[in-house]
C-alpha atoms as a PDB file:
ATOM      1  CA  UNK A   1     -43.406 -38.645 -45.837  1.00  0.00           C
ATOM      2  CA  UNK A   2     -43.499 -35.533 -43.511  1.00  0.00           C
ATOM      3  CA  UNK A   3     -40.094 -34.645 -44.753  1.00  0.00           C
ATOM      4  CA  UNK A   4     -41.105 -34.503 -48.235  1.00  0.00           C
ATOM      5  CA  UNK A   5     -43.575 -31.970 -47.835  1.00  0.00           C
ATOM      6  CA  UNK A   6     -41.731 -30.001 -45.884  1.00  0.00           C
ATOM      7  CA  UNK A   7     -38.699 -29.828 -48.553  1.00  0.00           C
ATOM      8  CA  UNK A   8     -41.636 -29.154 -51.231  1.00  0.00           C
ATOM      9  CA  UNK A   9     -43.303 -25.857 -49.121  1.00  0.00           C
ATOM     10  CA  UNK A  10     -39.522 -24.733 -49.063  1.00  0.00           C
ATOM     11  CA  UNK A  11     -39.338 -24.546 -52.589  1.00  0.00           C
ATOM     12  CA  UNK A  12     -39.386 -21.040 -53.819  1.00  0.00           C
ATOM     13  CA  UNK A  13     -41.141 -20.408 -57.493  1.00  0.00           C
ATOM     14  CA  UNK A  14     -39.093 -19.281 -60.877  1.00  0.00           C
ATOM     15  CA  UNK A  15     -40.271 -16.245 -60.877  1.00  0.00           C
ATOM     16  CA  UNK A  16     -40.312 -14.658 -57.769  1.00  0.00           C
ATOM     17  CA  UNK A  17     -38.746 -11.446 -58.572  1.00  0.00           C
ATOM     18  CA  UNK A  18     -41.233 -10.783 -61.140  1.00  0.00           C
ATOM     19  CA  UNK A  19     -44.129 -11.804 -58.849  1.00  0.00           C
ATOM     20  CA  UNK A  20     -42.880  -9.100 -55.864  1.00  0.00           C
ATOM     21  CA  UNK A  21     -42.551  -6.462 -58.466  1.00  0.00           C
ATOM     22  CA  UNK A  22     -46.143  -6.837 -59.385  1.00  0.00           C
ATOM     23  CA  UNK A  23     -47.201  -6.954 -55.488  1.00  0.00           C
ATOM     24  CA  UNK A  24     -44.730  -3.689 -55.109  1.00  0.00           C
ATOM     25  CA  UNK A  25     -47.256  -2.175 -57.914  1.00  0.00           C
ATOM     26  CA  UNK A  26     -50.038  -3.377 -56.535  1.00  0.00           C
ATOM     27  CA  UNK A  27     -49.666  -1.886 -53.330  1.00  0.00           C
ATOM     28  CA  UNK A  28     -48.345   1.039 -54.278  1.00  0.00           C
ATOM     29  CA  UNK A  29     -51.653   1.809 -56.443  1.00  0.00           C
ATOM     30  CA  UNK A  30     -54.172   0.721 -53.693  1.00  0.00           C
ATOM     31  CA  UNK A  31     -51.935   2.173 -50.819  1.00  0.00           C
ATOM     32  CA  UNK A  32     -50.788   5.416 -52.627  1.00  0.00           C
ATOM     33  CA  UNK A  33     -47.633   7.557 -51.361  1.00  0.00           C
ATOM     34  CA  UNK A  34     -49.167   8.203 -48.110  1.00  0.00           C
ATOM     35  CA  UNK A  35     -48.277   4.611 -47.142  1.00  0.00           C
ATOM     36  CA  UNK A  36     -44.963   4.443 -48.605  1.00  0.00           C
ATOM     37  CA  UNK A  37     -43.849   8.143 -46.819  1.00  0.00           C
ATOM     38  CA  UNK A  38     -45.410   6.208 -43.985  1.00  0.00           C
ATOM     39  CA  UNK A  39     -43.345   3.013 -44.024  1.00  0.00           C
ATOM     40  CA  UNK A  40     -40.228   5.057 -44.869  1.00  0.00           C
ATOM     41  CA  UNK A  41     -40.672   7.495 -42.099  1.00  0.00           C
ATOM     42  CA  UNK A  42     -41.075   4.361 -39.028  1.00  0.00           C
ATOM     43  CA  UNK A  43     -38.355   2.234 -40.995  1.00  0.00           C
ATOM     44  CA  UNK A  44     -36.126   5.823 -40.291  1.00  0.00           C
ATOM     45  CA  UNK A  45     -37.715   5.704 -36.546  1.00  0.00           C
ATOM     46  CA  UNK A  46     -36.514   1.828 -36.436  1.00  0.00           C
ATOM     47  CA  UNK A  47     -32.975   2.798 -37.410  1.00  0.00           C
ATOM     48  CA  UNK A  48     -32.971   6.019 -35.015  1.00  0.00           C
ATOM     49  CA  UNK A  49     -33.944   4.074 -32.005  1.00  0.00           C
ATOM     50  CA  UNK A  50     -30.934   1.348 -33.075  1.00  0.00           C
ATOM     51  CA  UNK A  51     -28.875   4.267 -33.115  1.00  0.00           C
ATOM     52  CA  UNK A  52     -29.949   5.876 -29.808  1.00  0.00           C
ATOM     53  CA  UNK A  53     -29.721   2.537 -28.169  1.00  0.00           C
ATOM     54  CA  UNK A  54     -25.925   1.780 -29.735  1.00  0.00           C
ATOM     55  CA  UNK A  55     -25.020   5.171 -28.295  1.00  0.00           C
ATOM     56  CA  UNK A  56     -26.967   4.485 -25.336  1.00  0.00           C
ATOM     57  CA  UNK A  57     -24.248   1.492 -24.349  1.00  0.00           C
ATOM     58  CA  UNK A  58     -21.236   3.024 -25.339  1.00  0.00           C
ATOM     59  CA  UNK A  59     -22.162   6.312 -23.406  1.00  0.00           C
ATOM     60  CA  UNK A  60     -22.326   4.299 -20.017  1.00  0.00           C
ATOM     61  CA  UNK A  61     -18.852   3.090 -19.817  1.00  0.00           C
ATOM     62  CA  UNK A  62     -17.928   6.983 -20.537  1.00  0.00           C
ATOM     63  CA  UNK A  63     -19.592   7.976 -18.050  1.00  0.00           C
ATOM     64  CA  UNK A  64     -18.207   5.938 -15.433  1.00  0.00           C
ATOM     65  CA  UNK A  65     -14.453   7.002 -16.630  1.00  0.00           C
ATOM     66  CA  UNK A  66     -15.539  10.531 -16.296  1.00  0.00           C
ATOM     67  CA  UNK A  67     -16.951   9.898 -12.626  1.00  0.00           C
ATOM     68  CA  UNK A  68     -13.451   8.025 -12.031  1.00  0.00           C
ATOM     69  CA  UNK A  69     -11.254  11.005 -13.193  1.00  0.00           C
ATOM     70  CA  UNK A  70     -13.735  13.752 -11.434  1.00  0.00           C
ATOM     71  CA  UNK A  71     -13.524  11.430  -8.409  1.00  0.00           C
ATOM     72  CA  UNK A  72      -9.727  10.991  -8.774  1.00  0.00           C
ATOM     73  CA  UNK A  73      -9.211  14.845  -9.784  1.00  0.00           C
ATOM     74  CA  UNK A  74     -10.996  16.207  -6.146  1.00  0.00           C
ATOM     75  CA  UNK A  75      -8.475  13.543  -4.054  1.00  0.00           C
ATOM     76  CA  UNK A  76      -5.881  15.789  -2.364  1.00  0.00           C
ATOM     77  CA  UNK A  77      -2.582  15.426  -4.260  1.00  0.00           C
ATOM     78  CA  UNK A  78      -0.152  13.543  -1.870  1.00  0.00           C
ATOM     79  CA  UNK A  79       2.550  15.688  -0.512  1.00  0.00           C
ATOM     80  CA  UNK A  80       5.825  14.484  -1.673  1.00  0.00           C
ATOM     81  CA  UNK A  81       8.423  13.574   1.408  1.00  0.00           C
ATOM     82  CA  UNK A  82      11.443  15.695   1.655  1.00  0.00           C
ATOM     83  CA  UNK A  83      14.744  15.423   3.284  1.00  0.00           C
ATOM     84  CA  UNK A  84      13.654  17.411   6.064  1.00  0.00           C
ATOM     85  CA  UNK A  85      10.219  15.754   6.449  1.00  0.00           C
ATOM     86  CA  UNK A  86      12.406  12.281   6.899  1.00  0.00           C
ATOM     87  CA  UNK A  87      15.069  14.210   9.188  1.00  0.00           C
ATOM     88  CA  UNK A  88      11.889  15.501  11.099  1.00  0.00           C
ATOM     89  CA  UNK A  89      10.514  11.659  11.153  1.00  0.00           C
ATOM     90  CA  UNK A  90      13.450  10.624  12.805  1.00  0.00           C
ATOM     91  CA  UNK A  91      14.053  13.414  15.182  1.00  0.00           C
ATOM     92  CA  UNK A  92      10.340  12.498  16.390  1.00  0.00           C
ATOM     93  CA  UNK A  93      10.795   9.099  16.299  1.00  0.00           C
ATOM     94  CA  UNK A  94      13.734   9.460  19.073  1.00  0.00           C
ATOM     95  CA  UNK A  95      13.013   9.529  22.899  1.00  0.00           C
ATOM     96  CA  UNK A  96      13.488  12.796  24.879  1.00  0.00           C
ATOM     97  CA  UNK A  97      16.279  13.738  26.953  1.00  0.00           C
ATOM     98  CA  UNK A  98      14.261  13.063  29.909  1.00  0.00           C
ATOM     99  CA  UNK A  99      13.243  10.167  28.984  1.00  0.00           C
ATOM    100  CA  UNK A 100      16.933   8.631  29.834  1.00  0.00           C
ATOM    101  CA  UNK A 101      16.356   7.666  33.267  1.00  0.00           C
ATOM    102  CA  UNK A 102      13.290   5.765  31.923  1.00  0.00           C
ATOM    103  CA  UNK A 103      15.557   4.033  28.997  1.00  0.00           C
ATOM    104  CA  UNK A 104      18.280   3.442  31.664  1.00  0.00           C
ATOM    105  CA  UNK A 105      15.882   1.379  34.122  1.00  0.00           C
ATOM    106  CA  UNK A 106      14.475  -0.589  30.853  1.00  0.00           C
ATOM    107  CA  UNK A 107      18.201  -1.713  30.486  1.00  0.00           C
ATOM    108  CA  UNK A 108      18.056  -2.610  34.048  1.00  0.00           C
ATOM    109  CA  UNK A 109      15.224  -4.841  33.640  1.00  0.00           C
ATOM    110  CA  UNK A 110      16.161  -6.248  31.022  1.00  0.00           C
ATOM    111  CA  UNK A 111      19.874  -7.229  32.593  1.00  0.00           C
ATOM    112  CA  UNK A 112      17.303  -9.220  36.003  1.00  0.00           C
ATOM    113  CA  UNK A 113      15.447 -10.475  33.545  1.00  0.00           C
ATOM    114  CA  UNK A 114      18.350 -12.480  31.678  1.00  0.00           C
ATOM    115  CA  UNK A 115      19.921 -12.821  35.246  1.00  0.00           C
ATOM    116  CA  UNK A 116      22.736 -10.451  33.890  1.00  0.00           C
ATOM    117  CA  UNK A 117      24.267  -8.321  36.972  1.00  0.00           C
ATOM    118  CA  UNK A 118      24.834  -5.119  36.187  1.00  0.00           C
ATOM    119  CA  UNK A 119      27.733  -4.096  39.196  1.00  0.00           C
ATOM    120  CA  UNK A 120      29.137  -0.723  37.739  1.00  0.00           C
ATOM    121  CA  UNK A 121      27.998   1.601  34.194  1.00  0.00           C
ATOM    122  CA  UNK A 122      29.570   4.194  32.973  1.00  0.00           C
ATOM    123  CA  UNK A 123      27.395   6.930  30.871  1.00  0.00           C
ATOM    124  CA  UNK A 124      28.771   9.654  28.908  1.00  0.00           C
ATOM    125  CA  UNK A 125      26.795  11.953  26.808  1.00  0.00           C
ATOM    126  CA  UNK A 126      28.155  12.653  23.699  1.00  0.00           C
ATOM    127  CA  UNK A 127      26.694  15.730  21.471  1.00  0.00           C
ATOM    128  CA  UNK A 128      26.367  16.134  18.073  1.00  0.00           C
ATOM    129  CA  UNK A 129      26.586  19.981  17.219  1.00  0.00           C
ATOM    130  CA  UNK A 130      24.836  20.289  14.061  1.00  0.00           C
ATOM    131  CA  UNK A 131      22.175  17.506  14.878  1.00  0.00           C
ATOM    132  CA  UNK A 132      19.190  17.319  16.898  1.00  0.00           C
ATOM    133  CA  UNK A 133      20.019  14.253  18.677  1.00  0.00           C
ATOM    134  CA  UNK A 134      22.364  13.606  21.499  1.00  0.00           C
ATOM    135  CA  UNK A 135      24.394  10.664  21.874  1.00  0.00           C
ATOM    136  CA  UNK A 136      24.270   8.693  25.294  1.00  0.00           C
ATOM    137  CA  UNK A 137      27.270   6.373  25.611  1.00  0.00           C
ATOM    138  CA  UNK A 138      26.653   3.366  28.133  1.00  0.00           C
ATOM    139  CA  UNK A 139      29.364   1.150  29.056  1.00  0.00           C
ATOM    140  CA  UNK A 140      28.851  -1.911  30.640  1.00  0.00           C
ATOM    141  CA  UNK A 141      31.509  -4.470  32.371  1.00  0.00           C
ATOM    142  CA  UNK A 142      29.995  -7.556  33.361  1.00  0.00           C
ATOM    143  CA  UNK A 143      30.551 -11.011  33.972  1.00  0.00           C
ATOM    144  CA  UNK A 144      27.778 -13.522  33.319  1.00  0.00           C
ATOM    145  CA  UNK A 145      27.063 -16.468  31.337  1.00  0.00           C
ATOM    146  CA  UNK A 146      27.342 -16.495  27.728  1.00  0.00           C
ATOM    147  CA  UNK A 147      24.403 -17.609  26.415  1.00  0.00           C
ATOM    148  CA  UNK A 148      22.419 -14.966  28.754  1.00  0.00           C
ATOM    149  CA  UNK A 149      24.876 -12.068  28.022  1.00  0.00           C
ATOM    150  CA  UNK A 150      23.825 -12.755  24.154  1.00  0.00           C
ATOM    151  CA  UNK A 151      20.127 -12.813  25.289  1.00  0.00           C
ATOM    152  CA  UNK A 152      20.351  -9.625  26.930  1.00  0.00           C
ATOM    153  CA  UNK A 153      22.093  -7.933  24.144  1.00  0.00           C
ATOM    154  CA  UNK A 154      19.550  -8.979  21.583  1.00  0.00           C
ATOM    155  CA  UNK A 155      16.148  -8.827  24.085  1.00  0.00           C
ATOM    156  CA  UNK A 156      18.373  -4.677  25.032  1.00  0.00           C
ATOM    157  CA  UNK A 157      17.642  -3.951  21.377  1.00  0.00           C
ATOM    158  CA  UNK A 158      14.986  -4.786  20.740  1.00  0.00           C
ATOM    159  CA  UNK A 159      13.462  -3.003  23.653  1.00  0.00           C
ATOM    160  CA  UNK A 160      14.887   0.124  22.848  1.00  0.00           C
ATOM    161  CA  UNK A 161      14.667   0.774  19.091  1.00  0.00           C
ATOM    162  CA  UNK A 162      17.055   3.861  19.544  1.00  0.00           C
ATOM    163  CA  UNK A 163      19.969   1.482  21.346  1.00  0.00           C
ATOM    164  CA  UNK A 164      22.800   0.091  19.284  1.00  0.00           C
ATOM    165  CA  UNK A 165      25.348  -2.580  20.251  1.00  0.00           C
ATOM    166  CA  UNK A 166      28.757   0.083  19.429  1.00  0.00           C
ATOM    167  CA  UNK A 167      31.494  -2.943  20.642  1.00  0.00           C
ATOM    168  CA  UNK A 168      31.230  -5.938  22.766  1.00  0.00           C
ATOM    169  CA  UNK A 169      34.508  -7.861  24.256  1.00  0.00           C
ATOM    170  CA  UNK A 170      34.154 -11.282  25.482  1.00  0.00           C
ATOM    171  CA  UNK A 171      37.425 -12.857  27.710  1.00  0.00           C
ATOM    172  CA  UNK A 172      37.130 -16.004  29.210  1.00  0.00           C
ATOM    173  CA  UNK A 173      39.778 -16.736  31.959  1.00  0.00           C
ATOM    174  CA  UNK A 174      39.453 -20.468  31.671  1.00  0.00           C
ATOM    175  CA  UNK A 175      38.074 -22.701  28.872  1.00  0.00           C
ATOM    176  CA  UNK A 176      36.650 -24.941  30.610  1.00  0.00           C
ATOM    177  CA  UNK A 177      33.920 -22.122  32.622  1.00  0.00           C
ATOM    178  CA  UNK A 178      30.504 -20.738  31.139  1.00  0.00           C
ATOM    179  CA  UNK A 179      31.266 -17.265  32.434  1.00  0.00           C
ATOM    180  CA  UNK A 180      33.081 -14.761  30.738  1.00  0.00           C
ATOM    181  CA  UNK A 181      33.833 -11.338  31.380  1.00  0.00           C
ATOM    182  CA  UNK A 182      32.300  -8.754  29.204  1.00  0.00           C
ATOM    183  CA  UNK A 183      32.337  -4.913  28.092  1.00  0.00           C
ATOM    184  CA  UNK A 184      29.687  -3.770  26.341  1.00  0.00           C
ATOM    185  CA  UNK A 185      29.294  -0.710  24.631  1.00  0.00           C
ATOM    186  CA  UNK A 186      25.987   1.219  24.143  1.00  0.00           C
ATOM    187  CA  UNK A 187      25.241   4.123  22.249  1.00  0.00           C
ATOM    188  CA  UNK A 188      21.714   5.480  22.958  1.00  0.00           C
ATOM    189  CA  UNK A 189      19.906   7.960  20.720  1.00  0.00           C
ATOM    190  CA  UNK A 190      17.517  10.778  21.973  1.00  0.00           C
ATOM    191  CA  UNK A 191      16.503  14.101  21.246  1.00  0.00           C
ATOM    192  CA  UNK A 192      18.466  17.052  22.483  1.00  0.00           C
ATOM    193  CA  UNK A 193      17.117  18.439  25.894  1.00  0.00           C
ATOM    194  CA  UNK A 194      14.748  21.671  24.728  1.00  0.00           C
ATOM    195  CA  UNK A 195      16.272  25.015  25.742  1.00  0.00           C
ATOM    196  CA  UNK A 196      14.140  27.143  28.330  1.00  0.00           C
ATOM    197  CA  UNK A 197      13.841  30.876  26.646  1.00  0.00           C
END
């Protein structure tokens, strides 16, 4: 029963377009053009404030993307690496001449600690003319078990970042002993000593 009524005070009359043109008149003759300059002037304020607010959310996102490129634009502009900047890199990156003896013990060490006996080394420093490195030569005959020799050559390198493995001869006299006889060949980077002026 509710539902009936409900569908009935939905139903619109015939002449409805008729009946808000009178009201329109109505109004407009009781009201007078003071009311209608008065409805037309907030219906404009209604529409200006929808505007202001539509621009309102469209001017934040803006704003942030202008504080980003102001923010990126005042970030020092990185210097771009040059040959020489990467030549200087390296140049630091080496040890200095007197830092051999230091380098030289490190091998040392390294040798007890692998229980690899060092009897005899020969060094010879070999220069580069046009560089500003000098290269140390280190040769090593040895004789020591195999599996230690490797150790020492790989635990060497990687305690001296400037040290590479130039040759390394194994002999073994008989096949059935775990020594063999070894020469080793280091070449050790470093700076080139400074000059006194």
């Amino acid at each position: 029963m509710a539902s009936m009524t409900s569908r009935a005070a939905l139903r619109l009359p015939s002449n409805l377009g008729q009946r808000t043109g009178w009201e329109a008149k109505r109004l407009w003759s009781k009201l007078g053009p003071g009311a209608a300059l008065g409805i037309a002037l907030l219906a404009a304020a209604l529409a200006l404030r929808w505007h202001a607010s539509t621009l309102e959310q469209r001017h934040q996102p803006l704003q942030r993307q202008l504080a980003a490129a102001a923010n990126a634009a005042m970030q020092p502009v990185p210097k771009v690496p040059t040959a020489a900047d990467g030549l200087a890199a390296f140049y630091n990156y080496l040890p200095a001449h007197s830092a051999i003896p230091d380098q030289l013990q490190t091998l040392v060490e390294t040798a007890r600690k692998h229980n690899v006996p060092l009897a005899k080394a020969e060094y010879k420093a070999q220069p580069e003319p046009r560089a500003g490195f000098l290269r140390y030569q280190i040769t090593l005959p040895l004789k020591a078990d195999y599996a230690s020799t490797q150790a020492f050559l790989l635990d060497a390198m990687q305690a001296m970042p400037t040290l590479t493995l130039d040759s390394v001869a194994f002999k073994r006299d008989r096949v059935d002993t775990g020594e063999v006889d070894a020469r080793i060949q280091f070449i050790l980077l470093v700076r080139k000593a400074e000059v006194a002026r």
